[in-house]
N, C-alpha and C. Protein backbone atom coordinates (compact mmCIF):
# COMPACT_ATOMS: atom_id res chain seq x y z
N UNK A 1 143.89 89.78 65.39
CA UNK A 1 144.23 89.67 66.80
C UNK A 1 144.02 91.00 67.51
N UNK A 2 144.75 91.97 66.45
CA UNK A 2 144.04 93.60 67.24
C UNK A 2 142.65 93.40 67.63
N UNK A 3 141.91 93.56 66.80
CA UNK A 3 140.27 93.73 67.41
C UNK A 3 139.48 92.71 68.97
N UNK A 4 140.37 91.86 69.03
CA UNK A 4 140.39 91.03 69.84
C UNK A 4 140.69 91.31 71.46
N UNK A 5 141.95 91.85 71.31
CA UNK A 5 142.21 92.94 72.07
C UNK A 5 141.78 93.79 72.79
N UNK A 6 141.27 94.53 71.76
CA UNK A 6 140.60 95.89 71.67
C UNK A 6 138.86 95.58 72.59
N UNK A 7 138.54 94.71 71.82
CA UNK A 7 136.98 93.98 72.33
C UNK A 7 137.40 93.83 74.02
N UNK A 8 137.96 93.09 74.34
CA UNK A 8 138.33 93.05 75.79
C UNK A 8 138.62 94.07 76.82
N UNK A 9 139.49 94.79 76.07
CA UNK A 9 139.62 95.97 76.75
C UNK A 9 138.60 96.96 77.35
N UNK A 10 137.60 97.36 76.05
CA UNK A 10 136.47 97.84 75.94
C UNK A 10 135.83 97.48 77.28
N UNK A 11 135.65 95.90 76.94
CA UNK A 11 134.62 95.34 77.89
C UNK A 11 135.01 95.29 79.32
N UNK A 12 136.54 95.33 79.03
CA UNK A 12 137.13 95.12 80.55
C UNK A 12 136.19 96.24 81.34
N UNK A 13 136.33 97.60 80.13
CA UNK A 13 136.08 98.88 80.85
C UNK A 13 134.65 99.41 81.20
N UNK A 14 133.76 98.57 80.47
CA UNK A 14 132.07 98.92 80.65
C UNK A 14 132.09 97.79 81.46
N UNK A 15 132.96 96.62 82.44
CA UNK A 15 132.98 95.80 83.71
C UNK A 15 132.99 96.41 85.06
N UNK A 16 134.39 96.94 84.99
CA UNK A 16 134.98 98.22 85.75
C UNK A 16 133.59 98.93 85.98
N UNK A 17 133.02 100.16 85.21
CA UNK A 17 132.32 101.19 84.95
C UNK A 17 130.48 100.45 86.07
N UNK A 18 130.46 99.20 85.22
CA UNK A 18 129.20 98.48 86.24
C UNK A 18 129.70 98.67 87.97
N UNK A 19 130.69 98.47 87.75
CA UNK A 19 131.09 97.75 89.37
C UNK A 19 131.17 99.25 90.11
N UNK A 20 131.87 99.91 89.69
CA UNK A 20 131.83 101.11 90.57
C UNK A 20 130.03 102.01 90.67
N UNK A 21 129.06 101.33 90.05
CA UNK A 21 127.70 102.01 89.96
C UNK A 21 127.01 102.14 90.97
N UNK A 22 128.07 101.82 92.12
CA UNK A 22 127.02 101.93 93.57
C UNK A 22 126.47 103.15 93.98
N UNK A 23 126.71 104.19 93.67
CA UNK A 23 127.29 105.75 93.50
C UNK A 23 127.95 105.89 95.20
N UNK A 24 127.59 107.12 95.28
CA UNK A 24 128.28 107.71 97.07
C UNK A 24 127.68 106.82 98.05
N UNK A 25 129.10 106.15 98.52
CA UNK A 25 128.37 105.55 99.19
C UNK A 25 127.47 106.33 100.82
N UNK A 26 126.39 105.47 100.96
CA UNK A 26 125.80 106.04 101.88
C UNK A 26 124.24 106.86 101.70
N UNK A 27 124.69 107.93 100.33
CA UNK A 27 123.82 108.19 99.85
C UNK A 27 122.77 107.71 99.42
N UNK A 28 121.27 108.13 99.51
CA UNK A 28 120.57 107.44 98.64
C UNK A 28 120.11 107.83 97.37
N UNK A 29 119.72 106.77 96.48
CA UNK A 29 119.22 107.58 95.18
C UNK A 29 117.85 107.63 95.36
N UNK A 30 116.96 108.98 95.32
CA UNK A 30 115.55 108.57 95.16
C UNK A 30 115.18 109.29 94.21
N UNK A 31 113.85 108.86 93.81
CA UNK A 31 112.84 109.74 92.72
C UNK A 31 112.21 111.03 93.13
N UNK A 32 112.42 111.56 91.65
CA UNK A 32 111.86 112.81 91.91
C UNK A 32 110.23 112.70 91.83
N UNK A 33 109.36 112.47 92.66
CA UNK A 33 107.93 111.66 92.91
C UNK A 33 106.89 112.58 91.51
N UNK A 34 107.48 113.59 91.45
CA UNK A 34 106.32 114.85 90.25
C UNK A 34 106.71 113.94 88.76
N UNK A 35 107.98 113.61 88.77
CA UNK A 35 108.60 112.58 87.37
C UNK A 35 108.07 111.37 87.39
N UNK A 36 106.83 110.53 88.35
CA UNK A 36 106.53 109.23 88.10
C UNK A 36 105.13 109.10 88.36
N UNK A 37 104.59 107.78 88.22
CA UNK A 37 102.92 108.21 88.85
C UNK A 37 102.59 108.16 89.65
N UNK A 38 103.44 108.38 90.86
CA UNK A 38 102.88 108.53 92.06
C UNK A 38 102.58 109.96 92.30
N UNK A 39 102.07 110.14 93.32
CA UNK A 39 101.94 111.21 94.15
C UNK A 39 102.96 111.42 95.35
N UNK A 40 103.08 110.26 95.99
CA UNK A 40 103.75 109.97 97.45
C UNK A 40 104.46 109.01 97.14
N UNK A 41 106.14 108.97 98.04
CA UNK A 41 106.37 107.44 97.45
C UNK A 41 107.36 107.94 99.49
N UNK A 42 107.15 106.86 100.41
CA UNK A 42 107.69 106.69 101.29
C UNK A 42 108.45 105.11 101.32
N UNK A 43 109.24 105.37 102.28
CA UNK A 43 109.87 104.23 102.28
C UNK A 43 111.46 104.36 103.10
N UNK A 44 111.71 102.82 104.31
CA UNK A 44 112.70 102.83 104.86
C UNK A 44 113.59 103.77 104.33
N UNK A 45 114.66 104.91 105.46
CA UNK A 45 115.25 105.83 105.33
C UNK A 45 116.64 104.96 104.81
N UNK A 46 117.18 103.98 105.89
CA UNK A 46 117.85 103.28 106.31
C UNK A 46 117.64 101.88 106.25
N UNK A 47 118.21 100.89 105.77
CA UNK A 47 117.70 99.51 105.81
C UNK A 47 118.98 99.17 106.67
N UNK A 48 118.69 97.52 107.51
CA UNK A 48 118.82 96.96 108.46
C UNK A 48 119.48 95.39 108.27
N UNK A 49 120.31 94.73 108.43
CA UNK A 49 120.35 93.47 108.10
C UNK A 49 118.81 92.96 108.88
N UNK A 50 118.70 91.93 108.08
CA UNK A 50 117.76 91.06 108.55
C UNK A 50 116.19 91.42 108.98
N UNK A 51 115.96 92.77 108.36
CA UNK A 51 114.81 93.50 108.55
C UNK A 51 114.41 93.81 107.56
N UNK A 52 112.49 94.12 107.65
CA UNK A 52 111.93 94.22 106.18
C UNK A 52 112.66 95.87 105.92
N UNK A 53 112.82 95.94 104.94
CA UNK A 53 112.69 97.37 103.77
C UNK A 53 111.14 97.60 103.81
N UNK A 54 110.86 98.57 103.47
CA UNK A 54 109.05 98.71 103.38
C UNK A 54 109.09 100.11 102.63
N UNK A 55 108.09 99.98 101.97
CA UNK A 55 107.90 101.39 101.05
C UNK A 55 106.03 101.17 101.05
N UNK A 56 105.85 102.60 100.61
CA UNK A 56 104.58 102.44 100.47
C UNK A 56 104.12 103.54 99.10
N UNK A 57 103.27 103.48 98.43
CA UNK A 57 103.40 104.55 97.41
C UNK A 57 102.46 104.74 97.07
N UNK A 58 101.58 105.68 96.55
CA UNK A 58 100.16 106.36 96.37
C UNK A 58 100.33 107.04 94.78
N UNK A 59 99.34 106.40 93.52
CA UNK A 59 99.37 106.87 92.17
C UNK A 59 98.87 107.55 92.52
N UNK A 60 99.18 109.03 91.28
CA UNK A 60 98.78 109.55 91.46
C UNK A 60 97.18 110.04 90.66
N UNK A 61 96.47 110.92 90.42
CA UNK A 61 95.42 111.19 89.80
C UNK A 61 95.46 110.65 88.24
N UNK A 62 96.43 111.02 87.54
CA UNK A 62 95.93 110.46 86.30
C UNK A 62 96.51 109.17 86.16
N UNK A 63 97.53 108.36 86.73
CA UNK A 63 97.86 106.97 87.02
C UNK A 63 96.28 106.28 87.35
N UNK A 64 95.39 106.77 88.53
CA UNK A 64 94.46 105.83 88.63
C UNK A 64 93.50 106.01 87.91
N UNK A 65 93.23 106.75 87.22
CA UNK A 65 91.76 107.21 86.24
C UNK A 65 92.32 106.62 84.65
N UNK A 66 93.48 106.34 84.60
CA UNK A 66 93.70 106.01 83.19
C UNK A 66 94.36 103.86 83.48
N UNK A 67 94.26 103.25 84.28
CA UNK A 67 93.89 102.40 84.80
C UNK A 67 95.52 101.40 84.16
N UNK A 68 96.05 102.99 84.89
CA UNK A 68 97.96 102.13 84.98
C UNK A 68 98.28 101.46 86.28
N UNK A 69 98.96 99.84 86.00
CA UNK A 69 99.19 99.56 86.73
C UNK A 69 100.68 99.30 86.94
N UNK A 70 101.38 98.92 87.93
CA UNK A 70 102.44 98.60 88.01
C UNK A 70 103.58 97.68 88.60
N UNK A 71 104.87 97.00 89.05
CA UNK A 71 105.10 96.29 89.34
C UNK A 71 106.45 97.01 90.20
N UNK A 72 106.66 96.95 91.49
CA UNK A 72 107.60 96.86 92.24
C UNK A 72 108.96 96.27 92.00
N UNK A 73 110.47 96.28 92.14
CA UNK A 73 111.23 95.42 91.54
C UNK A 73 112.15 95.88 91.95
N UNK A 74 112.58 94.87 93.54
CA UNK A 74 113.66 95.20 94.69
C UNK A 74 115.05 94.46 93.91
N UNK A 75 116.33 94.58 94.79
CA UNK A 75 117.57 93.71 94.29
C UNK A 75 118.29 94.10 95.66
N UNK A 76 118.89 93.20 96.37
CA UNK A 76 119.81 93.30 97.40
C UNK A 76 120.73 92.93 97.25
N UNK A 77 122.10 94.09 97.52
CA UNK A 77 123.47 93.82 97.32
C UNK A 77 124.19 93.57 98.40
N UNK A 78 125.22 92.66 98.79
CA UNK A 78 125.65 92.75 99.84
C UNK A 78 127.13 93.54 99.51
N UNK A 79 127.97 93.37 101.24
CA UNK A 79 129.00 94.19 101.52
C UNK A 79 130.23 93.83 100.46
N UNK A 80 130.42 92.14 99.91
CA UNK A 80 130.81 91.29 99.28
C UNK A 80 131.16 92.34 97.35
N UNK A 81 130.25 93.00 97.27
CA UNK A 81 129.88 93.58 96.23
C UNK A 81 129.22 92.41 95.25
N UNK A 82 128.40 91.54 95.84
CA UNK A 82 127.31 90.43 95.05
C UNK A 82 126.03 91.28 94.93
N UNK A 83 125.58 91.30 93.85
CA UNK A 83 123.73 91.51 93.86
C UNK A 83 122.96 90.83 93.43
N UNK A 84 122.27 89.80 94.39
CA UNK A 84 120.96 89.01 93.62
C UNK A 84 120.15 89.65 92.51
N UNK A 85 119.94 88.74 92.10
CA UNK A 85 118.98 88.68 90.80
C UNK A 85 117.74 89.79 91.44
N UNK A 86 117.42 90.49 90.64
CA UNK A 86 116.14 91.00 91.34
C UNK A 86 114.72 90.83 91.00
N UNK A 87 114.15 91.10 91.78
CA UNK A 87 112.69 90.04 92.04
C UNK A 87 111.19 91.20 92.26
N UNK A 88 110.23 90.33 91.89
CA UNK A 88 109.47 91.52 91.84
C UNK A 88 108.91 91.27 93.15
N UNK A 89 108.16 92.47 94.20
CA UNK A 89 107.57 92.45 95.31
C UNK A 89 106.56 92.28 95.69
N UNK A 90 106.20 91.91 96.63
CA UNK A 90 104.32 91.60 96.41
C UNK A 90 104.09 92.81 96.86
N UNK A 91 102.76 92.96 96.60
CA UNK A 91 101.81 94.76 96.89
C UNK A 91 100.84 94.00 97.19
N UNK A 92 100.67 95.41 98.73
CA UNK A 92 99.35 95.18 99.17
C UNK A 92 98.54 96.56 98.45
N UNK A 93 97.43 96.21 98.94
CA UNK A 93 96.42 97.23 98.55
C UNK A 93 95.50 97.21 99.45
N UNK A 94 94.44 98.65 99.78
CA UNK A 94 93.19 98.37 100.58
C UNK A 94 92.16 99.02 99.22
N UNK A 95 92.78 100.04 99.14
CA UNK A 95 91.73 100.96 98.09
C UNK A 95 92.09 101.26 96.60
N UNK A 96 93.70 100.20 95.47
CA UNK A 96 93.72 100.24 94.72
C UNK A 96 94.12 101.65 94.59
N UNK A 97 94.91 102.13 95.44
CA UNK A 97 95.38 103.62 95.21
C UNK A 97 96.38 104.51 95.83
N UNK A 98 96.78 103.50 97.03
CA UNK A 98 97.79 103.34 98.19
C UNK A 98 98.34 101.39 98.05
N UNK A 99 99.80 101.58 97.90
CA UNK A 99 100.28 100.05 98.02
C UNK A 99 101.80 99.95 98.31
N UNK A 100 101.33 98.93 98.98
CA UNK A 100 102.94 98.88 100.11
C UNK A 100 103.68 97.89 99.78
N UNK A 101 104.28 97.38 100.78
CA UNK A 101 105.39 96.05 100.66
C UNK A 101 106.30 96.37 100.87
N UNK A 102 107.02 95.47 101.35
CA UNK A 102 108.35 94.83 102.80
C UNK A 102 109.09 93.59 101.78
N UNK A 103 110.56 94.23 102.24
CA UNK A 103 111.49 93.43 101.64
C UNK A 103 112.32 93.00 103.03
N UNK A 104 112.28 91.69 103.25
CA UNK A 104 113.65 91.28 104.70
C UNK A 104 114.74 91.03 103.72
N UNK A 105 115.51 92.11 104.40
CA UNK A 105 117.44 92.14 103.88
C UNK A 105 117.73 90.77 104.27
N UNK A 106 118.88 90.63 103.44
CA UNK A 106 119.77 89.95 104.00
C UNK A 106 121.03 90.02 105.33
N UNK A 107 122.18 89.39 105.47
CA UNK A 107 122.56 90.08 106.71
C UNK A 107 124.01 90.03 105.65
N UNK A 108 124.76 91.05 106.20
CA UNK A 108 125.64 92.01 105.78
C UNK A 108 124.98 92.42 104.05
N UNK A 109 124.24 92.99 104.47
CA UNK A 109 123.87 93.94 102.85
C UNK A 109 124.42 95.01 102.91
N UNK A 110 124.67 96.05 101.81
CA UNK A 110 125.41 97.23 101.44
C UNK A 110 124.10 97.75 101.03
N UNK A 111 123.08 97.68 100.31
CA UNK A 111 121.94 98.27 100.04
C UNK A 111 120.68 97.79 99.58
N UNK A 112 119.27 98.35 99.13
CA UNK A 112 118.44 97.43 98.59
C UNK A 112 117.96 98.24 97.28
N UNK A 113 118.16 97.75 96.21
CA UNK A 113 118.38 98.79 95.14
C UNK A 113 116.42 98.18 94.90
N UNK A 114 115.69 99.60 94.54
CA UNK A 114 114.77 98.90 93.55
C UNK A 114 113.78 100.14 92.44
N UNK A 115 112.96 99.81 91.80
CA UNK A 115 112.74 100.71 90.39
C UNK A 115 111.29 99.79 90.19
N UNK A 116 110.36 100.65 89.47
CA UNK A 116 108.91 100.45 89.17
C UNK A 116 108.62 100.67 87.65
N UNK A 117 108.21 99.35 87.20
CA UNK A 117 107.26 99.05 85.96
C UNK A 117 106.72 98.87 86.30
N UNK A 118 105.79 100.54 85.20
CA UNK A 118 104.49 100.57 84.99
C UNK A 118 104.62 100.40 83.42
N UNK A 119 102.63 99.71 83.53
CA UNK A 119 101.73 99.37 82.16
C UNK A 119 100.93 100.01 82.04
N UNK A 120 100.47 100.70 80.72
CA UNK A 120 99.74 101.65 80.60
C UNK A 120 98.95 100.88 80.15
N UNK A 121 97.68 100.85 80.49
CA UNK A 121 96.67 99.76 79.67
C UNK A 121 95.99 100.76 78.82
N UNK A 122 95.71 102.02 79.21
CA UNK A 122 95.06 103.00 78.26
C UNK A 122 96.13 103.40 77.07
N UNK A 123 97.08 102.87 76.78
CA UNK A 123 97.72 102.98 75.80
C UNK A 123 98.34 101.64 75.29
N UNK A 124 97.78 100.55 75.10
CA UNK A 124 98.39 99.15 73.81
C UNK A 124 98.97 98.89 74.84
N UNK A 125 98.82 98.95 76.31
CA UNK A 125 99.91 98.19 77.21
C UNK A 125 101.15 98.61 77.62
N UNK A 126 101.92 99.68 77.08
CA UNK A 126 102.71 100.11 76.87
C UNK A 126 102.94 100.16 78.59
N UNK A 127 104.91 99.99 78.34
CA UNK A 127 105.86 100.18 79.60
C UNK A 127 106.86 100.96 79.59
N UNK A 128 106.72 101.74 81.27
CA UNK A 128 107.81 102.95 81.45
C UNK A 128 108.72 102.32 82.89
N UNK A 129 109.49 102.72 82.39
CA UNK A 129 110.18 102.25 83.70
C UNK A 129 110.80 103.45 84.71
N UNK A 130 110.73 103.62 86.05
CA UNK A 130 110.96 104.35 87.05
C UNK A 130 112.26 104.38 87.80
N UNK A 131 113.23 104.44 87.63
CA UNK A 131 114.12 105.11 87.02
C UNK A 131 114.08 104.35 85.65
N UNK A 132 114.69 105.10 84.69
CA UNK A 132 114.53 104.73 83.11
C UNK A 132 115.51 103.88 82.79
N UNK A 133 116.75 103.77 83.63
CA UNK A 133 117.54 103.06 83.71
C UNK A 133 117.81 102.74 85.16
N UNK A 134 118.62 101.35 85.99
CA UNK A 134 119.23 101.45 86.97
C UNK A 134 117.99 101.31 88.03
N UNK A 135 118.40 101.84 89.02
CA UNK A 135 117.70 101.54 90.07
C UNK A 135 117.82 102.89 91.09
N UNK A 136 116.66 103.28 91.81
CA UNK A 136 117.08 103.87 93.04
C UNK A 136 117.10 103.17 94.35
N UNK A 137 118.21 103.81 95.24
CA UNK A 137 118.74 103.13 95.99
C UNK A 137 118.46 103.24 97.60
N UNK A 138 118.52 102.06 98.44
CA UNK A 138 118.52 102.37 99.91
C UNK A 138 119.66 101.46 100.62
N UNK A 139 120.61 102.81 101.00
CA UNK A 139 121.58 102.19 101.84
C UNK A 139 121.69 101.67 102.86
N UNK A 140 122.19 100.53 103.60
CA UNK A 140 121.96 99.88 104.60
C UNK A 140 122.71 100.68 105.96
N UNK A 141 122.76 100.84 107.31
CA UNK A 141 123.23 100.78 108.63
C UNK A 141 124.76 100.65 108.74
N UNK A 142 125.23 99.50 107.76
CA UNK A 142 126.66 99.17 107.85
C UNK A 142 126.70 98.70 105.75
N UNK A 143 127.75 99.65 105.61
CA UNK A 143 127.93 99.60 104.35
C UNK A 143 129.57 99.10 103.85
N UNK A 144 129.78 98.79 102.57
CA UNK A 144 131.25 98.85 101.86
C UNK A 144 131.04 99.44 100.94
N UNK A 145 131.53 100.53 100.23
CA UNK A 145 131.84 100.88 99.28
C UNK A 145 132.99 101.54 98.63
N UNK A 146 133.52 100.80 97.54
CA UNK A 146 134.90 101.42 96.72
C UNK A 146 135.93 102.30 97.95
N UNK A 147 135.93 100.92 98.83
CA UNK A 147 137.21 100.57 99.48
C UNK A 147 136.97 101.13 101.45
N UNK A 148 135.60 102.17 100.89
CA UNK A 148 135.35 102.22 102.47
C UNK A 148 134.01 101.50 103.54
N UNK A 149 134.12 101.71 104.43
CA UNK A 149 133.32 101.07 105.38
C UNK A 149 132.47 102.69 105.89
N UNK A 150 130.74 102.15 105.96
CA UNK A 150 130.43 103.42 106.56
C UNK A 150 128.87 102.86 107.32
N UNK A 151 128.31 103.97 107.54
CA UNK A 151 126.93 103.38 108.84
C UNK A 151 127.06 103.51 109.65
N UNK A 152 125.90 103.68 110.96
CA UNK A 152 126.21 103.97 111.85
C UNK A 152 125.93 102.44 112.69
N UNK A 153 125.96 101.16 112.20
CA UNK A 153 125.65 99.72 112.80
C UNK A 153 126.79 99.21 112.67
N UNK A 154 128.02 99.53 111.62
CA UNK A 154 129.11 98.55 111.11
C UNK A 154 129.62 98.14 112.64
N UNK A 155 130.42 96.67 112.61
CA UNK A 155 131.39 96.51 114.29
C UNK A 155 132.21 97.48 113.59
N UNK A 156 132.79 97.37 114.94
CA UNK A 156 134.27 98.25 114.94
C UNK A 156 135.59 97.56 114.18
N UNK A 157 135.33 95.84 114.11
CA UNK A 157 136.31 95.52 113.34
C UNK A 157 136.25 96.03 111.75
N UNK A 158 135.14 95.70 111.33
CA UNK A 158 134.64 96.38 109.46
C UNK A 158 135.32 97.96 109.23
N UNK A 159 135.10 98.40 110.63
CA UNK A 159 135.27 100.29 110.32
C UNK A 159 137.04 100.70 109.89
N UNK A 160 137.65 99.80 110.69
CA UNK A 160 138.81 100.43 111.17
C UNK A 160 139.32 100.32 109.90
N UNK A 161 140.90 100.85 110.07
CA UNK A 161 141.62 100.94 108.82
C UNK A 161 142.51 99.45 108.71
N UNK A 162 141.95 98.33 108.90
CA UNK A 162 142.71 97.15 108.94
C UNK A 162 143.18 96.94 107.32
N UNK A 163 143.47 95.49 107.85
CA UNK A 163 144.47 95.34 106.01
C UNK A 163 142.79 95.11 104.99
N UNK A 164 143.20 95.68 104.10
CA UNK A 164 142.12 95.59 102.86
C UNK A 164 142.43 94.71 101.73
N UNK A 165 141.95 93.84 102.31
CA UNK A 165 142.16 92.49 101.09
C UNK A 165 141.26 92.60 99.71
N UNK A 166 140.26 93.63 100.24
CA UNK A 166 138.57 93.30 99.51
C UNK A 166 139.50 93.84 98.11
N UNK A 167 140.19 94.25 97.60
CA UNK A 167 140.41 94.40 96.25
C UNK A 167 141.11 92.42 95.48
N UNK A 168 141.16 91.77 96.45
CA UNK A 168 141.68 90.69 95.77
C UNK A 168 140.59 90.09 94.79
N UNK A 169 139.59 89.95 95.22
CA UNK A 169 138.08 89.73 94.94
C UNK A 169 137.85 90.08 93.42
N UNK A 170 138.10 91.47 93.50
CA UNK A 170 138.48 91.80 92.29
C UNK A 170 139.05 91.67 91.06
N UNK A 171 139.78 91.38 91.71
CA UNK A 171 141.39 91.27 90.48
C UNK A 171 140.58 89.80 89.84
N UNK A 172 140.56 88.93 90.70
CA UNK A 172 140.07 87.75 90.13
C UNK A 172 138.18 87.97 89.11
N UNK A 173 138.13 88.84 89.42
CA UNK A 173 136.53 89.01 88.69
C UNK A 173 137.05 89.73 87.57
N UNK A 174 137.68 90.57 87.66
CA UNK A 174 138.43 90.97 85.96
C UNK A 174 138.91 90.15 85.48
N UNK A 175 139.77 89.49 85.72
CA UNK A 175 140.87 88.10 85.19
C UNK A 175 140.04 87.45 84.70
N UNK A 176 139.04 86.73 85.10
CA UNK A 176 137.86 86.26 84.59
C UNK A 176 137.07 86.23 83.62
N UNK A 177 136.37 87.71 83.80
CA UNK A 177 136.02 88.27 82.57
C UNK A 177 136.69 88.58 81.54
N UNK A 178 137.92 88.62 81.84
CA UNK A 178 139.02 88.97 80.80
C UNK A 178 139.01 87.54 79.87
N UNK A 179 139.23 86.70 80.59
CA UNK A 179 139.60 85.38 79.51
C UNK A 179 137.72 85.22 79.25
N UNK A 180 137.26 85.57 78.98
CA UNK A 180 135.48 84.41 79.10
C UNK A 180 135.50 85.57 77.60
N UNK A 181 135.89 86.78 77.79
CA UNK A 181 135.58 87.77 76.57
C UNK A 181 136.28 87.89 75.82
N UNK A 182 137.81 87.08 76.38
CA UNK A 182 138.91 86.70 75.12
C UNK A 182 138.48 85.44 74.03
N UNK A 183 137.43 84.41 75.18
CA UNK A 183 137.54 83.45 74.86
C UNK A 183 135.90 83.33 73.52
N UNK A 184 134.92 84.55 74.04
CA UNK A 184 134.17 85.13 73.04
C UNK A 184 134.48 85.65 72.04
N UNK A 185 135.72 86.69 71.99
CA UNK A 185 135.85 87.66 71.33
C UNK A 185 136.63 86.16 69.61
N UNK A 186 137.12 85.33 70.51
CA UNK A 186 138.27 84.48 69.93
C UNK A 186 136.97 83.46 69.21
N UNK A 187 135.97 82.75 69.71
CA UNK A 187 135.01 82.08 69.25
C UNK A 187 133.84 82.79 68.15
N UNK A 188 134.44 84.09 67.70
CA UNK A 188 133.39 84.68 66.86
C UNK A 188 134.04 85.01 65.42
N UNK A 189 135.27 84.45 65.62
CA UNK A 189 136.09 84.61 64.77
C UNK A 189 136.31 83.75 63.95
């Protein structure tokens, strides 16, 4: 019954540990562009409910001569703390060396997280992924994060210091996971 316990707990705590991974809120996470194969990597400062995201990104010299290609791979979270499944993006191209693409947010999003697999075809196919883990991030206009409200779009009702229910949400998503990993931890036994 100890280990049982113990298993839950654990997991309670690498649950917890996911959920708070939004980092500062507001902040964005981006790449350090010399660490990937691009050369250039632009893209929305700020994302918008209900407006595309757009990035555009340029491989760089030995990305296009060694005939790596790669795959885009957005995820939108809303204020809710939900994140869709994430999806890969379409790319344009004119010259196979510059490629773009537009993501339309959703409306009340908190951010649009996304990260690039590449295939090395000059090496057995082989895949790297951009951030190596996780995602880098673009924060939206009107945000929630770990308990605050921020942006310069939020209404004035979201901002203020009203009653903060948003931890109830919570409690019930641990409780949850708590019994589903009791109820694992108990079915392996």
């Amino acid at each position: 019954m100890k280990s049982k316990v113990i298993i839950c707990i654990l997991m309670s705590m690498a649950l917890l540990n996911t959920a708070s991974a939004a980092g500062e809120g507001g902040v964005n996470i981006e790449p350090v562009v010399e660490e990937t194969i691009f050369s250039e990597i632009t893209h929305t400062e700020t994302s918008t409910d209900l407006e595309d995201w757009e990035i555009t990104m340029t491989l760089n010299s030995d990305a296009a001569s060694n005939n790596t290609t790669f795959e885009l791979v957005t995820q939108i979270c809303n204020n809710e703390g939900v994140c869709f499944a994430p999806t890969t993006a379409e790319l344009s191209t004119d010259d196979n060396l510059t490629f773009s693409s537009a993501v339309t947010t959703i409306e009340d999003h908190s951010y649009v997280n996304w990260r690039v697999k590449a295939t090395y075809a000059d090496d057995n196919d082989s895949t790297e992924m951009f951030p190596s883990s996780g995602f880098y991030k673009t924060w939206s206009d009107c945000w929630f994060n770990d308990g605050e409200w921020g942006g310069d779009n939020c209404p004035k009702e979201s901002s203020g210091d009203g009653d903060d229910d948003s931890f109830l949400p919570a409690i019930g998503v641990v409780v949850t996971a708590g019994v589903v990993m009791l109820a694992a931890a108990t079915r392996f036994e």
